[in-house]
N, C-alpha and C. Protein backbone atom coordinates (compact mmCIF):
# COMPACT_ATOMS: atom_id res chain seq x y z
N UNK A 1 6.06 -1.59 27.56
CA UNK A 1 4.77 -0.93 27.44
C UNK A 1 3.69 -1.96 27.78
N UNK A 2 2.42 -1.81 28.74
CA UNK A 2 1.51 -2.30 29.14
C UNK A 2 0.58 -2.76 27.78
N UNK A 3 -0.44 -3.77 27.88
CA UNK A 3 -0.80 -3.91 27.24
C UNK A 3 -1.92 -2.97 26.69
N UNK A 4 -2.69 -2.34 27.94
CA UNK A 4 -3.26 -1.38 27.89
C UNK A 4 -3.08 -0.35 27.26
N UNK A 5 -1.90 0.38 27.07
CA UNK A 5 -1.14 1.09 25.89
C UNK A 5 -1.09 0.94 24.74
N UNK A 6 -0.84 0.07 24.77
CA UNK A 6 -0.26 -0.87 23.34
C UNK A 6 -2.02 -0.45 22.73
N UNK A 7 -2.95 -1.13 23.48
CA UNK A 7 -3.93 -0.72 22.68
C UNK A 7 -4.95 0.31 22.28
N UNK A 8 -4.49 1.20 23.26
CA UNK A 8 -4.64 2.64 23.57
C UNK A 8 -3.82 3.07 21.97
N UNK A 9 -2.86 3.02 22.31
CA UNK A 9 -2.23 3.67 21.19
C UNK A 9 -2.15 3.12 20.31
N UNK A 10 -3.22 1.81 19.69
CA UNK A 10 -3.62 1.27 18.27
C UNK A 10 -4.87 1.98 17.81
N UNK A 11 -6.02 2.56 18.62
CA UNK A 11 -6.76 2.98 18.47
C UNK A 11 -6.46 4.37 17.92
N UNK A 12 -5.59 4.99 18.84
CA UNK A 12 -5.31 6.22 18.38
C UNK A 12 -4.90 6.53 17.23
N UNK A 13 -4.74 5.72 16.64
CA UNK A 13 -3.61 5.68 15.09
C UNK A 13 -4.93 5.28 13.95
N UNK A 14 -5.92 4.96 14.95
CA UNK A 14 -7.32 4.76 13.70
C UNK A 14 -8.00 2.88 13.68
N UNK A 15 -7.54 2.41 14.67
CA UNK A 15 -7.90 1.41 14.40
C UNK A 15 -9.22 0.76 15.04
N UNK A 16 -10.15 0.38 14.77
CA UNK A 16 -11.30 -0.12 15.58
C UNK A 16 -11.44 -0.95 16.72
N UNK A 17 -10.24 -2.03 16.06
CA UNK A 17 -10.18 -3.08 16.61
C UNK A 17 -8.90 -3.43 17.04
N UNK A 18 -8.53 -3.95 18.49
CA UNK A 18 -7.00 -4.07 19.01
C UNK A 18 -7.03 -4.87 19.71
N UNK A 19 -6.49 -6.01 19.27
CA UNK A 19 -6.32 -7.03 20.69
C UNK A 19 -4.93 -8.06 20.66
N UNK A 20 -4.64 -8.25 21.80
CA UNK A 20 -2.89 -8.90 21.89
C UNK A 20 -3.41 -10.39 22.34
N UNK A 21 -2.91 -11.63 21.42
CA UNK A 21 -2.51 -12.58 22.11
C UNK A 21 -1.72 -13.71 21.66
N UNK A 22 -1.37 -14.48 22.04
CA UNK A 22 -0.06 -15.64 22.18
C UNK A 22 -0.12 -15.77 20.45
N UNK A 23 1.23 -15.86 19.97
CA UNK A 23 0.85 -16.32 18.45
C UNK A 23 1.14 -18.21 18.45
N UNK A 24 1.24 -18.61 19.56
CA UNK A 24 0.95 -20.07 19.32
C UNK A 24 -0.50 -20.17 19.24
N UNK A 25 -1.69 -19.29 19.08
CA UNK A 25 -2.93 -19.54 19.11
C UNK A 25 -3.22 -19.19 17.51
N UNK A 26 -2.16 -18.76 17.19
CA UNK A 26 -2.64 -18.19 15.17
C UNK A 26 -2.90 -19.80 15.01
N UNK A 27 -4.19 -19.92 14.13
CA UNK A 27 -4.24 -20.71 13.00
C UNK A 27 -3.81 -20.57 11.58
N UNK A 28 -2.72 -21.56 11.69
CA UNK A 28 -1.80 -21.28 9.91
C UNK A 28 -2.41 -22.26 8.62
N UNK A 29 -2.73 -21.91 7.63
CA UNK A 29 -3.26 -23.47 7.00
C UNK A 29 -2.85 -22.87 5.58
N UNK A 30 -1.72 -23.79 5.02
CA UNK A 30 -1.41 -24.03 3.96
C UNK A 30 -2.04 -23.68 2.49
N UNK A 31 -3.51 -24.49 2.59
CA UNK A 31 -4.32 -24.36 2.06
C UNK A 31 -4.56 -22.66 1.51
N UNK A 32 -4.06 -21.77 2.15
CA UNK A 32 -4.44 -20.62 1.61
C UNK A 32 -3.53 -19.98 0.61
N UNK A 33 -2.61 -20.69 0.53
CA UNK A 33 -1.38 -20.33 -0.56
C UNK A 33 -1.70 -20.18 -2.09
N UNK A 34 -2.69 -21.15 -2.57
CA UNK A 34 -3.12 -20.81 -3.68
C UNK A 34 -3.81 -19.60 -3.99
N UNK A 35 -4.45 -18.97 -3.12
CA UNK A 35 -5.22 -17.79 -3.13
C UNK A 35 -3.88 -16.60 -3.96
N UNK A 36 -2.43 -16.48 -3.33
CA UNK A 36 -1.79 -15.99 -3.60
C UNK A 36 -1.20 -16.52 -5.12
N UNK A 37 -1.53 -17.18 -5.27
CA UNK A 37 -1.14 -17.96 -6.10
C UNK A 37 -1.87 -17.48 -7.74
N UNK A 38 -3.16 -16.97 -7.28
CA UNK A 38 -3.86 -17.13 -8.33
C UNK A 38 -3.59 -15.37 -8.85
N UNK A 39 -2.95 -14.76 -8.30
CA UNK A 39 -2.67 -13.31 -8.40
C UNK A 39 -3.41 -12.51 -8.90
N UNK A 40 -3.94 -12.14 -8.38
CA UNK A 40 -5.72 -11.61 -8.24
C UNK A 40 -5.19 -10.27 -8.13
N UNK A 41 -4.07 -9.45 -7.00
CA UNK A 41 -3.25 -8.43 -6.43
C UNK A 41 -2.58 -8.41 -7.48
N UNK A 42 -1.53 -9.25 -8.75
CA UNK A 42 -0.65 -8.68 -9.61
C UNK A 42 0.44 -8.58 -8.98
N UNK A 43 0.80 -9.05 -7.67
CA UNK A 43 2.09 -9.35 -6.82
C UNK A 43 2.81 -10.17 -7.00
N UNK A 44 2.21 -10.97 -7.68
CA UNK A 44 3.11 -12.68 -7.35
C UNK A 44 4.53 -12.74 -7.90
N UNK A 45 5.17 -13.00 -7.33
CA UNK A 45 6.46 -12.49 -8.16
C UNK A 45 6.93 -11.60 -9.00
N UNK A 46 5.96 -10.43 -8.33
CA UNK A 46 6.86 -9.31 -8.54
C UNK A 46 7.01 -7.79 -7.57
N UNK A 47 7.07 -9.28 -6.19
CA UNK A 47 7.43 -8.43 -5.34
C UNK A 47 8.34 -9.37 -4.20
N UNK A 48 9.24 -8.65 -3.79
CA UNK A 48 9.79 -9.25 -2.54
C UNK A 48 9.05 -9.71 -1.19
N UNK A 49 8.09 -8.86 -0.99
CA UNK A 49 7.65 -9.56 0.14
C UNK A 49 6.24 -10.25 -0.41
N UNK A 50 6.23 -10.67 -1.12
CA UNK A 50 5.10 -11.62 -1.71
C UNK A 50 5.48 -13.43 -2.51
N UNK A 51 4.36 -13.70 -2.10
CA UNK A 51 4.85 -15.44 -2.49
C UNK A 51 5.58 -15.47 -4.41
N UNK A 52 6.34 -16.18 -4.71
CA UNK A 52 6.70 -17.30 -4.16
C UNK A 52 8.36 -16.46 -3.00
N UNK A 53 8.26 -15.22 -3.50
CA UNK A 53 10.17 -15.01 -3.15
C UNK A 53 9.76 -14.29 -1.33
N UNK A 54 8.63 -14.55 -0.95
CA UNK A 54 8.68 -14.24 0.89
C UNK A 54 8.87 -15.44 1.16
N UNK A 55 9.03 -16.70 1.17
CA UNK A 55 9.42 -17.63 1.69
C UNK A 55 7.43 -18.47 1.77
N UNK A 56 8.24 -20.06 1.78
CA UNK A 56 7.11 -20.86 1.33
C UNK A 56 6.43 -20.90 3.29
N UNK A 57 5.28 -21.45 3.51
CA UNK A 57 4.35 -21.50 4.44
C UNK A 57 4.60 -22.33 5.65
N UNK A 58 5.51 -22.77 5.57
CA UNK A 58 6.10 -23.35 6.75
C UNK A 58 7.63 -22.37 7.02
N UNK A 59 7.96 -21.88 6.60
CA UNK A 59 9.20 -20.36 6.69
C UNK A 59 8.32 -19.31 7.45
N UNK A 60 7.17 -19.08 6.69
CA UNK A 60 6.59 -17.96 7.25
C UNK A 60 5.95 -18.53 8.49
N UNK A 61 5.26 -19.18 8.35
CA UNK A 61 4.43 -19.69 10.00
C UNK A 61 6.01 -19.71 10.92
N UNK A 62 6.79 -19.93 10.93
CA UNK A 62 8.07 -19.90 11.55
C UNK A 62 8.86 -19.05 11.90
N UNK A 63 8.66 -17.94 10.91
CA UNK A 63 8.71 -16.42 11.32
C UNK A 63 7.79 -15.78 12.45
N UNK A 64 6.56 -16.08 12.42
CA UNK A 64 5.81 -15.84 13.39
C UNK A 64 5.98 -16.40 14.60
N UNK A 65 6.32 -17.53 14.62
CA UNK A 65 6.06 -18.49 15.80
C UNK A 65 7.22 -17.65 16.74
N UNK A 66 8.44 -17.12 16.06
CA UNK A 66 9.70 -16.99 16.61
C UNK A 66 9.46 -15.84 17.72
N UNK A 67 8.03 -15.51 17.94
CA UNK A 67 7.56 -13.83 18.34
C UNK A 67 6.74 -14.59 19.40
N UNK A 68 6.37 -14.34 20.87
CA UNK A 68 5.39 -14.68 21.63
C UNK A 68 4.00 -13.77 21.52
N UNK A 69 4.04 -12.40 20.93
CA UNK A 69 2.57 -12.01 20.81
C UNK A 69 2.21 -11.48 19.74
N UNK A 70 0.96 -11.46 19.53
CA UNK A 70 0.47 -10.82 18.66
C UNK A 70 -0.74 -9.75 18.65
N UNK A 71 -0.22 -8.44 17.76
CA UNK A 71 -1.10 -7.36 18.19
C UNK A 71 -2.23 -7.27 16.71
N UNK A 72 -2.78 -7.73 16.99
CA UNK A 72 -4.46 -7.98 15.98
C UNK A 72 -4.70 -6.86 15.82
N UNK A 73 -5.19 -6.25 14.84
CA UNK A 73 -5.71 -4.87 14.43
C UNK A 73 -6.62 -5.15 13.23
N UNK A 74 -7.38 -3.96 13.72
CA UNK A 74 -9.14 -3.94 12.38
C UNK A 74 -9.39 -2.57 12.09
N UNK A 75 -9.77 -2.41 11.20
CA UNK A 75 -10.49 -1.33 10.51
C UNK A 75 -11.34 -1.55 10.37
N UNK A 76 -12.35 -0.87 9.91
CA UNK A 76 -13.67 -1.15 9.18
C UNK A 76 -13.99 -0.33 8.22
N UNK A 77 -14.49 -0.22 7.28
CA UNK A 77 -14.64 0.46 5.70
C UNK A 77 -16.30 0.38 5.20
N UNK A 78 -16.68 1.07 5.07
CA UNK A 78 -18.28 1.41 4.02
C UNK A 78 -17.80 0.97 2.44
N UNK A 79 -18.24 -0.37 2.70
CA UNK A 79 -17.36 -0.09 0.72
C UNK A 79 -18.92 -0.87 0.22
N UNK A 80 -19.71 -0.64 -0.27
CA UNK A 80 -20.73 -0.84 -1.48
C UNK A 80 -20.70 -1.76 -2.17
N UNK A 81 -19.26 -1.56 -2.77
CA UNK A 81 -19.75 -2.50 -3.98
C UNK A 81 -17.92 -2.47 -4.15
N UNK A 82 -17.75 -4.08 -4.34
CA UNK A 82 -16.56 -4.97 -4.59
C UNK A 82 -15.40 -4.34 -5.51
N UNK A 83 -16.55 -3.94 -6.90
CA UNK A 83 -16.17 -3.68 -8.14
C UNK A 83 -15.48 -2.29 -7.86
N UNK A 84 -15.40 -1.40 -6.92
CA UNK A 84 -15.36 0.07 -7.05
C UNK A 84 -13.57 -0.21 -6.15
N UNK A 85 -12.65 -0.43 -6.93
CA UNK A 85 -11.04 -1.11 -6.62
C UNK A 85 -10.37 0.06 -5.97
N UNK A 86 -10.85 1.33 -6.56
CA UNK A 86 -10.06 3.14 -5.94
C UNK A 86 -10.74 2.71 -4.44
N UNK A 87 -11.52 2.25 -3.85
CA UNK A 87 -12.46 2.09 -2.89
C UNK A 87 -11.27 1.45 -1.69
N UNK A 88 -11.53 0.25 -2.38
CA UNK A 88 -10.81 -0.96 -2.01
C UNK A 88 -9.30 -0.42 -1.15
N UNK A 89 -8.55 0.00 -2.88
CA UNK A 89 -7.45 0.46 -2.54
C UNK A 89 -7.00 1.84 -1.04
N UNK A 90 -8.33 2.51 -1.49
CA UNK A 90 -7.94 4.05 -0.52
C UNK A 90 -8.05 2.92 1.10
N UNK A 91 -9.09 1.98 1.29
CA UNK A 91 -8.89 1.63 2.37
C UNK A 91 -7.66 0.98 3.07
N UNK A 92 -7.08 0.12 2.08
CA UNK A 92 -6.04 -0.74 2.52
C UNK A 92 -4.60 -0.01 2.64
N UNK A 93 -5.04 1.60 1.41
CA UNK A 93 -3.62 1.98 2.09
C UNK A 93 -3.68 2.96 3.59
N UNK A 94 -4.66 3.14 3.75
CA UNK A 94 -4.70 3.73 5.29
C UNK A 94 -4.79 2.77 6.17
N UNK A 95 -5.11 1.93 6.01
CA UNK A 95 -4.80 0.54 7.13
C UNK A 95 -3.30 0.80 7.02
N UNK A 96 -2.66 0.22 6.35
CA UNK A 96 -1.13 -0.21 6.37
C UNK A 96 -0.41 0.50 6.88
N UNK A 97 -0.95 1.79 6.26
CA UNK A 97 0.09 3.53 6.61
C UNK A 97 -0.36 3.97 7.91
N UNK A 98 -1.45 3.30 8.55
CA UNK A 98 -1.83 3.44 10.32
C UNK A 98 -1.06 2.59 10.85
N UNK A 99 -0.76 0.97 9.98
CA UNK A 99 0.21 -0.17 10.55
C UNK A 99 1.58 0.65 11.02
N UNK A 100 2.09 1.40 10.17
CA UNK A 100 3.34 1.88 10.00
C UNK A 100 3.77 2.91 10.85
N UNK A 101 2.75 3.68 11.11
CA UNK A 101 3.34 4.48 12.12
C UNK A 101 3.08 4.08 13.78
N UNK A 102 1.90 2.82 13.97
CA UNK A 102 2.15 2.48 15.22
C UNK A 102 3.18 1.33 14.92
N UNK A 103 3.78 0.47 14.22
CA UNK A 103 4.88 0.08 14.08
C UNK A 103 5.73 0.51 14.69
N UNK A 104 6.24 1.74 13.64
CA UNK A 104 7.43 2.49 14.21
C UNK A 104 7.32 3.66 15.99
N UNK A 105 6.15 3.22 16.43
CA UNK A 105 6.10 3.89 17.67
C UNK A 105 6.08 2.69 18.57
N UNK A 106 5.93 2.05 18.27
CA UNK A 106 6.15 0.23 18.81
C UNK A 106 7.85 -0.27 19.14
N UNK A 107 8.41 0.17 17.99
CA UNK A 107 9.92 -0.24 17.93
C UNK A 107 10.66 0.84 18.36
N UNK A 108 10.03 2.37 18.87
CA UNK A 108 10.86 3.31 19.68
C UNK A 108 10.85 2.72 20.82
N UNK A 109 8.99 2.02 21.52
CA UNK A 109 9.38 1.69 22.98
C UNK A 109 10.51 0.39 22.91
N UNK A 110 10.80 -0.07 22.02
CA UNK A 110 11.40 -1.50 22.42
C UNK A 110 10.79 -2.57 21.90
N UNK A 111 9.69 -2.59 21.41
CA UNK A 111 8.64 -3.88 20.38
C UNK A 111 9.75 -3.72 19.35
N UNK A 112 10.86 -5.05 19.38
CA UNK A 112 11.07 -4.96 17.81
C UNK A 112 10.20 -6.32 17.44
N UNK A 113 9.58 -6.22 16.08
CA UNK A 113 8.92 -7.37 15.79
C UNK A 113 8.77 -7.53 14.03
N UNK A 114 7.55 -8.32 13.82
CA UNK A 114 7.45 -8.49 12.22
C UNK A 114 6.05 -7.82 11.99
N UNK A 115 5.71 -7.09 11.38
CA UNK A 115 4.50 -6.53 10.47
C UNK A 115 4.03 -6.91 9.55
N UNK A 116 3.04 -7.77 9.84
CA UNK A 116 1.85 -8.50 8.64
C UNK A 116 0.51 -7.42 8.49
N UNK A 117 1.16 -7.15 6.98
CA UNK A 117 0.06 -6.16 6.68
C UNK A 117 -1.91 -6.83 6.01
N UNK A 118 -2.35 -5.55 6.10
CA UNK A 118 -3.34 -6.43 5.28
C UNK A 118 -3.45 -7.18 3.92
N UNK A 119 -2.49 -5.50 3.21
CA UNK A 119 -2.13 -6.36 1.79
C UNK A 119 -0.46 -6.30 1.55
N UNK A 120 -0.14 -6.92 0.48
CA UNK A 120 1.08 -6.37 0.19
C UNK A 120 1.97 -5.41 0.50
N UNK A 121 3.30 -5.37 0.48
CA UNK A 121 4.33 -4.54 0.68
C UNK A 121 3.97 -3.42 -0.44
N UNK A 122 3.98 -2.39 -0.20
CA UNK A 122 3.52 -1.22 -1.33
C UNK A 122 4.60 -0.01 -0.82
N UNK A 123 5.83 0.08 -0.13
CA UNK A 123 6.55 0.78 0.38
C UNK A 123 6.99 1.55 -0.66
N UNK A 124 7.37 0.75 -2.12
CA UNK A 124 7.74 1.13 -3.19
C UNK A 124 7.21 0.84 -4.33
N UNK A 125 7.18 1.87 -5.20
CA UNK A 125 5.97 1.44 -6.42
C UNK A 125 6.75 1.68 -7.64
N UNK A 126 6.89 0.65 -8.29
CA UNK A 126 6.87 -0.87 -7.78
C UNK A 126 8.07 -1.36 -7.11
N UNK A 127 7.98 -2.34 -6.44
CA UNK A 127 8.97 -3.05 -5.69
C UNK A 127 10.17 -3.39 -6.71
N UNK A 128 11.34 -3.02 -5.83
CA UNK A 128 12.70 -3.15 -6.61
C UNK A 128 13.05 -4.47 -7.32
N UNK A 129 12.03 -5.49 -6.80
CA UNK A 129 12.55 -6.70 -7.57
C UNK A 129 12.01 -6.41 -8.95
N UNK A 130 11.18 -5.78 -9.21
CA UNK A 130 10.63 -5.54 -11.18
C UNK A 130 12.20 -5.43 -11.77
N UNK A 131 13.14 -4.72 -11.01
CA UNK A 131 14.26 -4.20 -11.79
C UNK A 131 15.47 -5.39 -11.48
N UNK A 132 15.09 -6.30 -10.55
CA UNK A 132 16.31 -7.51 -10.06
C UNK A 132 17.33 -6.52 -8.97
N UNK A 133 16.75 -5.21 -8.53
CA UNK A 133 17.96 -4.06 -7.26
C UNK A 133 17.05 -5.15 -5.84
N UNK A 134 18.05 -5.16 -4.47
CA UNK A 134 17.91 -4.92 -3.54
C UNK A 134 16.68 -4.31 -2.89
N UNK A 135 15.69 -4.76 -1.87
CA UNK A 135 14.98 -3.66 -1.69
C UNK A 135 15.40 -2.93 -0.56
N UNK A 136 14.86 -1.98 -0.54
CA UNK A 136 15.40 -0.64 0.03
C UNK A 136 15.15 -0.58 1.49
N UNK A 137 13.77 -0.98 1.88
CA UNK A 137 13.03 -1.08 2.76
C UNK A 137 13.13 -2.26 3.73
N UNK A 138 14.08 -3.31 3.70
CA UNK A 138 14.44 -4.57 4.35
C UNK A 138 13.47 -4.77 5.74
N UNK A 139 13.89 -3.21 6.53
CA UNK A 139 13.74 -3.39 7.95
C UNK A 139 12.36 -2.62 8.29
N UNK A 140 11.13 -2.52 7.27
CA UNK A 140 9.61 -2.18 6.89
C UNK A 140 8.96 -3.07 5.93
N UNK A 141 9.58 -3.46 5.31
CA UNK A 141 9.04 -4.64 4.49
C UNK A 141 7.88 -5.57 5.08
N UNK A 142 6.98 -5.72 4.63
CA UNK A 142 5.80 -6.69 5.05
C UNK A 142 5.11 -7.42 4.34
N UNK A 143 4.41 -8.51 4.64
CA UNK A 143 4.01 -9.29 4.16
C UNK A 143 2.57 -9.36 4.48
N UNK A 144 1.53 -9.82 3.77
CA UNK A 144 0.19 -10.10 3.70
C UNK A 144 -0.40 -11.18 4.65
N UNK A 145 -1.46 -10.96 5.25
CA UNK A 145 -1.68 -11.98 6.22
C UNK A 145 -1.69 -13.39 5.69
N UNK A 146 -2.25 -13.01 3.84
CA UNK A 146 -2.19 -14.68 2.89
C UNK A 146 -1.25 -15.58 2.63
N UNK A 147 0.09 -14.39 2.22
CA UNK A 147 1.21 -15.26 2.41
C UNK A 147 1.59 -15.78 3.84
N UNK A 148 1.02 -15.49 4.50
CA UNK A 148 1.66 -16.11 5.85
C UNK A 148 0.77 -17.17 6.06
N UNK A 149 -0.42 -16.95 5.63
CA UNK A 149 -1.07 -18.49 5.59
C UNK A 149 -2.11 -18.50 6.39
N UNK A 150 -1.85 -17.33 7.62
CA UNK A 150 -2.94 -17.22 8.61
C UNK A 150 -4.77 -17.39 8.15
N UNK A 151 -4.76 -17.79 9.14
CA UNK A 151 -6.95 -18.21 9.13
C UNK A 151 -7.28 -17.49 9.78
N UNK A 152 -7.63 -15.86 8.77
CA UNK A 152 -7.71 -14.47 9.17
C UNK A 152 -9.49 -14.79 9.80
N UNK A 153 -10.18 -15.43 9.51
CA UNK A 153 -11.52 -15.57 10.14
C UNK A 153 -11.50 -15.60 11.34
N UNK A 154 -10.51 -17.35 11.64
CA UNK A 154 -10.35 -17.62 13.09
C UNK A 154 -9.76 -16.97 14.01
N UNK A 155 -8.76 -15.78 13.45
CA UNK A 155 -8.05 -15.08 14.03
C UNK A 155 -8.98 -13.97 14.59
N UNK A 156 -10.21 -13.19 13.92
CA UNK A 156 -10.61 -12.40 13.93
C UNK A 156 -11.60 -13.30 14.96
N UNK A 157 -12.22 -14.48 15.02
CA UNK A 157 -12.84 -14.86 16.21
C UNK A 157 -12.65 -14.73 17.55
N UNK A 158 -11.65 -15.17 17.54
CA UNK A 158 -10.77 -15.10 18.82
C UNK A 158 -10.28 -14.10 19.19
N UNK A 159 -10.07 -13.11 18.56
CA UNK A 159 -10.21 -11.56 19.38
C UNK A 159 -11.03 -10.95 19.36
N UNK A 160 -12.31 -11.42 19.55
CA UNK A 160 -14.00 -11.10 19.16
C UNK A 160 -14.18 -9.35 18.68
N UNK A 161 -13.80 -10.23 17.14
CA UNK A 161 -13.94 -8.79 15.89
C UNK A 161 -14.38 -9.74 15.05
N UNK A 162 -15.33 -8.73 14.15
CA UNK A 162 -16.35 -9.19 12.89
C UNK A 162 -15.18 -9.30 11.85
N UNK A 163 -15.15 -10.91 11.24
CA UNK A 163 -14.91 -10.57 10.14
C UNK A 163 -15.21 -10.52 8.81
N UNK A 164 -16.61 -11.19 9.13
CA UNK A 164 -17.52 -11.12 7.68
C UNK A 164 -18.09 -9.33 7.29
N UNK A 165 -18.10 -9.25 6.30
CA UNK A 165 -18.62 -8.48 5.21
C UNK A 165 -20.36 -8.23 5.41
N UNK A 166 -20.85 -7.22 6.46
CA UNK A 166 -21.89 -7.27 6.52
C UNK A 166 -22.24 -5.70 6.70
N UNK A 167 -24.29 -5.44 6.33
CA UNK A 167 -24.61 -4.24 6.03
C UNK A 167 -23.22 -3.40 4.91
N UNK A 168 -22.96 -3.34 4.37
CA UNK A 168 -21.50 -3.12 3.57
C UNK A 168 -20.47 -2.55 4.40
N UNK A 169 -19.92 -2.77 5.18
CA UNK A 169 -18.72 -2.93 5.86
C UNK A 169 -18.14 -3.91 5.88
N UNK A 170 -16.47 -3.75 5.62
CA UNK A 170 -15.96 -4.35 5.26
C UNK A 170 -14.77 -4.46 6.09
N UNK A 171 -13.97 -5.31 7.05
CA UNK A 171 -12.79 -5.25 7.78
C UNK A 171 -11.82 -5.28 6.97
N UNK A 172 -10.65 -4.73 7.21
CA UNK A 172 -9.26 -5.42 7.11
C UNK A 172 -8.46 -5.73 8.38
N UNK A 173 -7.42 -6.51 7.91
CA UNK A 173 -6.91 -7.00 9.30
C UNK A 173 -5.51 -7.06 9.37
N UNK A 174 -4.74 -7.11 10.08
CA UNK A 174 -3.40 -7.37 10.23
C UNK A 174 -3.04 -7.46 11.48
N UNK A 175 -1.41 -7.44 11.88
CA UNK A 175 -1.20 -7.49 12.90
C UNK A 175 0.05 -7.55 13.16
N UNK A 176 0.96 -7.47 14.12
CA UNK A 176 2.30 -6.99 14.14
C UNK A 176 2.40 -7.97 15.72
N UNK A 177 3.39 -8.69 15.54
CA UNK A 177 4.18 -9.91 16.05
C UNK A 177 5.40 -9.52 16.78
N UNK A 178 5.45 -9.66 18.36
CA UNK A 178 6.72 -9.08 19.12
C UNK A 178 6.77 -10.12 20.31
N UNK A 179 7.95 -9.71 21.36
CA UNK A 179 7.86 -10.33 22.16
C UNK A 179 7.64 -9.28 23.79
């Protein structure tokens, strides 16, 4: 599939913002691990695809690297005010659940790849590790752009998309990694 497609049919699925390029150009920085760390989300180990049990920041930057492109994707959201979390939440799960079905229309043409969501794996509520089962979802499973470490700013520079928080709009971001 052309690239032109590819972003044709990111838009179509709801997305604002679509752009493909080399993931040797991601900026990865360590430094952002504590963010996950401080479990702000209520993930931290107690989810499979979340730090510490997705693998530490040189695993994940390595997961990525193993992919030559990357398909950048944005939303944009009217959100007001920080505090209003139903807000927050309704946005991030229509990001993800737009991730998911151009995903899986990605991996009919032949994109098999990895899916870095905006937030957490939420496939299952709650994730099977609460109970110590298997998760179910192995081959949908995703991970957060934080645990991966990415420098979602610089990333969002370089495919010239806003990523600051302005007039109250608010981006999310992700992106899905193929060859």
């Amino acid at each position: 599939m052309k690239k032109e497609k590819i972003i044709d049919l990111s838009k179509a699925e709801g997305f604002h913002g679509a752009e493909i390029i080399d993931t040797d150009k991601i900026v990865f920085n360590a430094a952002f691990r504590p963010y996950c760390e401080e479990n702000l989300c209520g993930q931290y180990g107690a989810n499979y695809a979340c730090p510490p049990d997705c693998g530490a920041p040189e695993q994940m930057k390595r997961r990525i690297l193993t992919h030559k492109k990357a398909l950048v994707l944005c939303t944009r959201w009217e959100i007001e005010d920080f505090s209003r979390k139903d807000k927050l939440k309704e946005a991030k799960s229509f990001h993800d659940s737009a991730m998911l079905r151009l995903v899986s229309k990605l991996r009919a043409e032949g994109h098999e790849g990895i899916m870095v969501g905006s937030s957490g794996c939420s496939l299952c509520s709650p994730c099977k590790q609460a109970k110590g089962e298997p998760c179910e979802h192995p081959d949908k499973m995703y991970s957060c752009m934080s645990a991966y470490c990415i420098y979602v700013k610089k990333l969002a520079e370089d495919c010239n998309m806003s990523y600051d928080y302005k007039n109250k709009i608010l981006p999310f971001f992700s992106m899905y990694v193929f060859d």
